[in-house]
Structure formats: structure tokens, C-alpha cells
C-alpha atoms as a PDB file:
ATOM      1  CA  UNK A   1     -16.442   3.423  33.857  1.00  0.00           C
ATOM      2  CA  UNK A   2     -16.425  -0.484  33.406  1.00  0.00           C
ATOM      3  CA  UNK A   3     -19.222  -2.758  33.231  1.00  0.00           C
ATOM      4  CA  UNK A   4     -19.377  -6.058  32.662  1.00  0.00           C
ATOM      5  CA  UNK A   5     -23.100  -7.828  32.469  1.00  0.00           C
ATOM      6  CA  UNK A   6     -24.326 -10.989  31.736  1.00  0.00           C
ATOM      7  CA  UNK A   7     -21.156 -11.188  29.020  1.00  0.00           C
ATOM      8  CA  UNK A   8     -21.483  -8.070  28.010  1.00  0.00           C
ATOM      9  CA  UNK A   9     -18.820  -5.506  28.449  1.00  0.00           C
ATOM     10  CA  UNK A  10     -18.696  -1.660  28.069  1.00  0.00           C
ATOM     11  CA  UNK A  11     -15.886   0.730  28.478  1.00  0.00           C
ATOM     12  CA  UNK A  12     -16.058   4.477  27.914  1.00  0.00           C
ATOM     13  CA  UNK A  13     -13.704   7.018  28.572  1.00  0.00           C
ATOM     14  CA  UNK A  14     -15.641  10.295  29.338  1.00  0.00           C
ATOM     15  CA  UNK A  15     -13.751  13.427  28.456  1.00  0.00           C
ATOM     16  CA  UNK A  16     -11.321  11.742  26.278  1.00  0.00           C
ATOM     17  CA  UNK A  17     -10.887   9.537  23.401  1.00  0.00           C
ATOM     18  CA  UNK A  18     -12.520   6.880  23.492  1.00  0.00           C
ATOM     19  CA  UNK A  19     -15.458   4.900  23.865  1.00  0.00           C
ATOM     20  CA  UNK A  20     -15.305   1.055  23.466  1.00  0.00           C
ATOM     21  CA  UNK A  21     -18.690  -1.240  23.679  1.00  0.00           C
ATOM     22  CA  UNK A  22     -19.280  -4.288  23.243  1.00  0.00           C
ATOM     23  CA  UNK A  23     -22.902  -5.327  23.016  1.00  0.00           C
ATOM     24  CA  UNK A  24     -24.575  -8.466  22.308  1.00  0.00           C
ATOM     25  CA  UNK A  25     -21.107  -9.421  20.290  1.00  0.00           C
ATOM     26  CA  UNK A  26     -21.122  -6.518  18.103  1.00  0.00           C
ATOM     27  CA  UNK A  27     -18.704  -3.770  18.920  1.00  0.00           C
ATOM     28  CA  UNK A  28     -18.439  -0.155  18.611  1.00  0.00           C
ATOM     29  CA  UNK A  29     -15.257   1.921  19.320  1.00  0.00           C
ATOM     30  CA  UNK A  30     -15.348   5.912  19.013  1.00  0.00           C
ATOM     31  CA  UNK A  31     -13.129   8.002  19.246  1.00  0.00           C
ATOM     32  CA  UNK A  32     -14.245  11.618  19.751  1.00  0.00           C
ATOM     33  CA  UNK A  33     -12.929  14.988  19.268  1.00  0.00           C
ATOM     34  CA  UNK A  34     -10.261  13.076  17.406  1.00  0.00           C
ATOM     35  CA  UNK A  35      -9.657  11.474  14.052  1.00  0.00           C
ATOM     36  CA  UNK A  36     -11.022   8.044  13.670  1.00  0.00           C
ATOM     37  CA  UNK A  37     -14.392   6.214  13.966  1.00  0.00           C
ATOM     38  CA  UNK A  38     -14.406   2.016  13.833  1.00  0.00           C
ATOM     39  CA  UNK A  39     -18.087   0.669  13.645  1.00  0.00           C
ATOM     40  CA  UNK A  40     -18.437  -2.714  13.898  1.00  0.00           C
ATOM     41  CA  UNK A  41     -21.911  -2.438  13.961  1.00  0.00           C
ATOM     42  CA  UNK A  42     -24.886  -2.947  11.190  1.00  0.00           C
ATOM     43  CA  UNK A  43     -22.992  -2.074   8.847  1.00  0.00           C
ATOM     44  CA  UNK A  44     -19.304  -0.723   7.774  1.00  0.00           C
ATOM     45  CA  UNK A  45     -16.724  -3.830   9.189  1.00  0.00           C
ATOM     46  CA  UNK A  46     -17.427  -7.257   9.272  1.00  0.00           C
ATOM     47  CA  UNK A  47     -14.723 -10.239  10.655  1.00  0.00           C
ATOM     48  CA  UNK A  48     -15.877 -13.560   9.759  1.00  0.00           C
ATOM     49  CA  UNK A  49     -13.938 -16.924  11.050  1.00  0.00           C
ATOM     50  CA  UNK A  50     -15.289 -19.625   9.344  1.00  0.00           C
ATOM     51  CA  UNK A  51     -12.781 -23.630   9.259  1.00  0.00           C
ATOM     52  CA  UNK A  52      -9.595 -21.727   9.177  1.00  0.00           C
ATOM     53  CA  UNK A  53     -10.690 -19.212   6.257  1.00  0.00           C
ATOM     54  CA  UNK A  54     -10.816 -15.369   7.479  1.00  0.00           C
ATOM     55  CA  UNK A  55     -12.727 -12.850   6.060  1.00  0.00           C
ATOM     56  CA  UNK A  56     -12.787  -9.184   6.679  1.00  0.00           C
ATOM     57  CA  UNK A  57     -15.034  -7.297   4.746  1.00  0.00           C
ATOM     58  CA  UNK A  58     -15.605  -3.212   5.442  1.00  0.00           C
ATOM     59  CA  UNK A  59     -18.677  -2.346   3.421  1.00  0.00           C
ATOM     60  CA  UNK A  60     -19.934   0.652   1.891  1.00  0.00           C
ATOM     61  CA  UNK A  61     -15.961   1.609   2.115  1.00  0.00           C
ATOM     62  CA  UNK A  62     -12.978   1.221   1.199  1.00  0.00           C
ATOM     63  CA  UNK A  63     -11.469  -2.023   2.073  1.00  0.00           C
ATOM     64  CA  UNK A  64     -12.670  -5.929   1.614  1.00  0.00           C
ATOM     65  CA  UNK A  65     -10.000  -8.527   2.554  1.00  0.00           C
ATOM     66  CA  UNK A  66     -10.570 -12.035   1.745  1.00  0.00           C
ATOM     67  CA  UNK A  67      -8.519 -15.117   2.745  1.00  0.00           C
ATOM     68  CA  UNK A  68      -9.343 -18.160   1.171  1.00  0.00           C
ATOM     69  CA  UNK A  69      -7.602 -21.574   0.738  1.00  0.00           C
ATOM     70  CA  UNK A  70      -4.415 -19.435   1.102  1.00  0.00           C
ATOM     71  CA  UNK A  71      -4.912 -17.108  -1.286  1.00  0.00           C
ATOM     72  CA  UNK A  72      -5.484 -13.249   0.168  1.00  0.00           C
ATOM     73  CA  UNK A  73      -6.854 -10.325  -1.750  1.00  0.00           C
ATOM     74  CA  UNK A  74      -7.282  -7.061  -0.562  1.00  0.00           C
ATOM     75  CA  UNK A  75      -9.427  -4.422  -2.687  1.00  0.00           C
ATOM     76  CA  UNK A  76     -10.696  -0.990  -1.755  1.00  0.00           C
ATOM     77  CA  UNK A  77     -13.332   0.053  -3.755  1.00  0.00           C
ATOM     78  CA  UNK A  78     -14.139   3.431  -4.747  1.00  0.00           C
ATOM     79  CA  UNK A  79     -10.771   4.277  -4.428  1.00  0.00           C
ATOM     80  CA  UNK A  80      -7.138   4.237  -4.550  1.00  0.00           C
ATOM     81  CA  UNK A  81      -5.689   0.524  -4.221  1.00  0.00           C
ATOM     82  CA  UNK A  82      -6.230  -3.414  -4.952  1.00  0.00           C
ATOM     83  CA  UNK A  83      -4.097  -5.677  -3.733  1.00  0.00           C
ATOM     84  CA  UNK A  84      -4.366  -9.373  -5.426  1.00  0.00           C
ATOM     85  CA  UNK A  85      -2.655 -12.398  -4.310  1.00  0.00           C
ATOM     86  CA  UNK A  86      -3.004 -15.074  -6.057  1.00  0.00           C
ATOM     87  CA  UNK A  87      -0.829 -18.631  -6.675  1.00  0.00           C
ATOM     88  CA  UNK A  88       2.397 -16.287  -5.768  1.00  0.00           C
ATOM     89  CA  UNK A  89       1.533 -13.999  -7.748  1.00  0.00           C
ATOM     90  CA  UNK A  90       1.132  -9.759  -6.420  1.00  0.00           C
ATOM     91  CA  UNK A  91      -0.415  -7.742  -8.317  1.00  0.00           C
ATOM     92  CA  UNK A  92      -1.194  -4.091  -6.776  1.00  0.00           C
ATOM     93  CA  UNK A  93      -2.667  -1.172  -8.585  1.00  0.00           C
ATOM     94  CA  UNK A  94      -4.050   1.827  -7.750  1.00  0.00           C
ATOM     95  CA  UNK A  95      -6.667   3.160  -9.681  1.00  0.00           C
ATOM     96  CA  UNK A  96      -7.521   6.774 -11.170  1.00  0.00           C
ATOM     97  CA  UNK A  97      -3.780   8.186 -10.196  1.00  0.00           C
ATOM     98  CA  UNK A  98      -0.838   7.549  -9.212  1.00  0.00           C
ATOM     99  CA  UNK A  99       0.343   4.103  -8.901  1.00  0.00           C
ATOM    100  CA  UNK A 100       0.373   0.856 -10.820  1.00  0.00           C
ATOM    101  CA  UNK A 101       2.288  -1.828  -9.328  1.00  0.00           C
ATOM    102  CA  UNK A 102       2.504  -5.331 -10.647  1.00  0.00           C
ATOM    103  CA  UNK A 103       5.157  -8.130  -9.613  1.00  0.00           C
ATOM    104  CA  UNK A 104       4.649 -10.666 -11.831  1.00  0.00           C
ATOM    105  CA  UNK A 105       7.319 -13.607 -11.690  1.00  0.00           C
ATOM    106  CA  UNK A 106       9.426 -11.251 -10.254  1.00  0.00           C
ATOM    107  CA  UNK A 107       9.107  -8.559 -12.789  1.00  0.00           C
ATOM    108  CA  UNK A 108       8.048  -5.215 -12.753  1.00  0.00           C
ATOM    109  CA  UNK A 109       7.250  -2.686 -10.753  1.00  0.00           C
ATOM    110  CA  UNK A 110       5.800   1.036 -12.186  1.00  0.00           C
ATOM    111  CA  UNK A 111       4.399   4.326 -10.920  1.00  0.00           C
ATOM    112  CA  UNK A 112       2.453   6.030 -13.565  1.00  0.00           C
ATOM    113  CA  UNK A 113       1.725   9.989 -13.861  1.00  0.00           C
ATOM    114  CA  UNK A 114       4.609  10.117 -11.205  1.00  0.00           C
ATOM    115  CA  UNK A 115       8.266  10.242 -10.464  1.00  0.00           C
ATOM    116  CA  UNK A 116       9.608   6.463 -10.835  1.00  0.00           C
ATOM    117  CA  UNK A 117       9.625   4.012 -13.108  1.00  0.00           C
ATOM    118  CA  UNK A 118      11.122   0.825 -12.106  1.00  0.00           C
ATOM    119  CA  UNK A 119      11.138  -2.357 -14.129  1.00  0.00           C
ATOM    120  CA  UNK A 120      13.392  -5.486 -13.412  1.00  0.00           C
ATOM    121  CA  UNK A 121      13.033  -7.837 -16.405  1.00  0.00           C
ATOM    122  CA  UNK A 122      15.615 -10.822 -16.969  1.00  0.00           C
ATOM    123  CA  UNK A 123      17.631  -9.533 -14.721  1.00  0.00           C
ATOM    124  CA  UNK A 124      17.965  -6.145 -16.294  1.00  0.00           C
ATOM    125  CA  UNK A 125      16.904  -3.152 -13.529  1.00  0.00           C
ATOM    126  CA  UNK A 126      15.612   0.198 -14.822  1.00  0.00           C
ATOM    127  CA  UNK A 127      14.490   2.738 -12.702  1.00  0.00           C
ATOM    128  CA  UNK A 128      13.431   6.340 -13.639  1.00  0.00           C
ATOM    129  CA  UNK A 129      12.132   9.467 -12.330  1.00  0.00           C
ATOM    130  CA  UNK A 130      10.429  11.588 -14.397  1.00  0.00           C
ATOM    131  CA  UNK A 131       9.421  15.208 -14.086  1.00  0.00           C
ATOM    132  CA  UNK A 132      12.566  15.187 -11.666  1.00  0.00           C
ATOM    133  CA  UNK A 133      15.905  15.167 -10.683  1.00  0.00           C
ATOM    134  CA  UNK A 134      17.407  11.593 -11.266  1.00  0.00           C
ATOM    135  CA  UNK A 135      16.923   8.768 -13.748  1.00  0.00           C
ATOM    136  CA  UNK A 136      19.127   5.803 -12.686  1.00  0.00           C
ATOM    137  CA  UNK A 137      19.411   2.922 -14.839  1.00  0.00           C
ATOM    138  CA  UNK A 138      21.175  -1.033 -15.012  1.00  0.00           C
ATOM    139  CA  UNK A 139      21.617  -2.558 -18.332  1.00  0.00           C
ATOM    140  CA  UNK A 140      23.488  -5.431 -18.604  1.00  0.00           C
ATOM    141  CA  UNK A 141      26.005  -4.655 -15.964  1.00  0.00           C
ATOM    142  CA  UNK A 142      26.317  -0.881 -17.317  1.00  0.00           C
ATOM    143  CA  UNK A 143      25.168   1.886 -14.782  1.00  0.00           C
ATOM    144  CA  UNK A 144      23.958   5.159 -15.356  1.00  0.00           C
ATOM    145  CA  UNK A 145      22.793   8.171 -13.050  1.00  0.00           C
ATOM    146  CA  UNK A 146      21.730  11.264 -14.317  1.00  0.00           C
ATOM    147  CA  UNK A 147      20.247  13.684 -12.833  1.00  0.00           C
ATOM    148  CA  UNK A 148      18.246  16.519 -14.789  1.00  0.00           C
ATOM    149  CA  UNK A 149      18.096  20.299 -13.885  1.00  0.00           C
ATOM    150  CA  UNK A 150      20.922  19.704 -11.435  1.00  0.00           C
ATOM    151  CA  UNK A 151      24.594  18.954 -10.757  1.00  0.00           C
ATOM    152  CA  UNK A 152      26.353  16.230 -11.885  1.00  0.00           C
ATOM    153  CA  UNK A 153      25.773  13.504 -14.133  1.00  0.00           C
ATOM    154  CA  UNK A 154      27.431   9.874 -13.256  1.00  0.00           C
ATOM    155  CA  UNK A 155      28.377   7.051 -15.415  1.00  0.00           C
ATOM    156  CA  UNK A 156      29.862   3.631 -15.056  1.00  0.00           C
ATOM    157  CA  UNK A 157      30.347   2.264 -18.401  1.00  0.00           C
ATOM    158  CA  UNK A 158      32.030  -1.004 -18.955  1.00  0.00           C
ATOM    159  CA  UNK A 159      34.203  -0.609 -15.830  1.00  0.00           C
ATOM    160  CA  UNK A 160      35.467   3.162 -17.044  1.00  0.00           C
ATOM    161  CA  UNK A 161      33.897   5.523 -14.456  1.00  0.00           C
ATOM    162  CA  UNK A 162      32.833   9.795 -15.891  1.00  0.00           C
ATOM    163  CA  UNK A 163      31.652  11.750 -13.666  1.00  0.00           C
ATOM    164  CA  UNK A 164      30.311  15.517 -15.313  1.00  0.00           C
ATOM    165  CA  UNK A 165      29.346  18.350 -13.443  1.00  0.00           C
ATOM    166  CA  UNK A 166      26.593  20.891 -15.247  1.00  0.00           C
ATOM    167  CA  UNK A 167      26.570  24.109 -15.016  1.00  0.00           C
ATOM    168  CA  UNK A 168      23.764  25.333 -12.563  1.00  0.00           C
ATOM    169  CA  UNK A 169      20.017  26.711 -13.609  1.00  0.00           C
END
């Protein structure tokens, strides 16, 4: 069922997914029996055009997204993530859990309370995985894998190559 009147345009699907309106410029899109619900509509999402700047702010949520003068940042509140860009710079962390990621000037990158650690500093690359099976790391042209509670344990050292298999748990 389509209608369009006087500019205004509504589109449902009955017995299905979806249900699309827009009224008066504000827009609603359902989608029953299903998984997601997008209100544009008093309240939760709001897209804002204003001389080239964008703004797209979800309230009372999770996600605000600002662009402004080129610079973007991207926070969800209550929650998991922020995302900050600013002059080049990324920074994303992830509050009360799991991740922390910051690239600062090309530097690190880290997962807390987790399995990786990564950090690339001068040109030096460590990554490790904790709790796990592998810890890989690059210092200063030397390579090491090992991996813990498992097979075999690899290492490049100044161009002479060992390779050791454990015995299994």
C-alpha cells in the first residue's frame, strides 16, 4: 500500500517486515516480528545538515556522531565505544570491558582484559595474546612465536631459525 499526499509519503508492508512513513518530514521505519526498530521521530535519531557540517545525533542511546570543520567523532554513551577523530589523530576506546584502542602518531593499539596486545612503537611491533594460545612478537628485526598450552614454539633469531615441538597437555 503506497500513498503519496500533498508531499507526504507512506509505505507499509502488511504481513511482513516493514513499515516505512514519512510524515510531515519526520520518518518512522518498523520493522515487526523482526529485530530492529529506527525512530526518527520525537525523539531517538536526529540528522541535521547545516553549510556543509553533518550531524547525527541518536539520543537517549547509544550513538552521537558529529562532523564538524572536518573533524568527526563518534561516541556511544552508556556503553561500549567512543570513537574520536581529531587533527589525524584516532583514538577509540571502549569503556567498562574489553577494548582500548588508541592510534596515536601511528602508535599503539591494545585490548585490555582480553586476548591481544598489540603495540607498534618506533617501529618496533609487539603483539600478544594472553590467557591463550600464541604470543607473537618483533623486536628489532628478531621474531618470536610461541604458543602456550600447545605444540610448537617458533623462533627467528638473528637470521638462525628453532623450531621446538612440546610435548602435549
Amino acid at each position: 500500500m503506497m500513498k503519496e499526499y500533498k508531499g507526504r509519503k507512506r509505505m507499509k508492508e502488511y504481513k511482513g517486515r516493514r513499515r516505512m512513513e514519512e510524515y510531515k518530514g519526520r520518518r518512522r521505519m518498523q520493522e515487526y516480528k523482526g529485530r530492529k526498530r529506527m525512530q526518527e521521530y520525537k525523539g531517538r535519531r536526529r540528522v541535521q545538515e547545516y553549510k556543509g557540517r553533518r550531524r547525527v545525533q541518536e539520543y537517549k542511546g547509544r550513538r552521537r556522531v558529529e562532523e564538524y570543520k572536518g573533524r568527526r567523532r563518534v561516541q556511544e554513551y552508556k556503553g561500549r565505544r567512543r570513537v574520536e577523530e581529531y587533527k589525524g589523530r584516532k583514538r577509540m576506546q571502549e569503556y567498562k570491558g574489553r577494548r582500548r584502542v588508541q592510534e596515536y602518531k601511528g602508535r599503539r593499539v591494545e585490548e585490555y582484559k582480553g586476548r591481544r596486545m598489540m603495540k607498534e612503537y618506533k617501529g618496533r611491533k609487539r603483539m600478544k595474546e594472553y590467557k591463550g594460545r600464541r604470543r607473537m612478537e618483533e623486536y628489532k628485526g628478531r621474531r618470536r612465536m610461541q604458543e602456550y598450552k600447545g605444540r610448537k614454539r617458533m623462533e627467528e633469531y638473528k637470521g638462525r631459525r628453532r623450531m621446538k615441538e612440546y610435548k602435549r597437555r
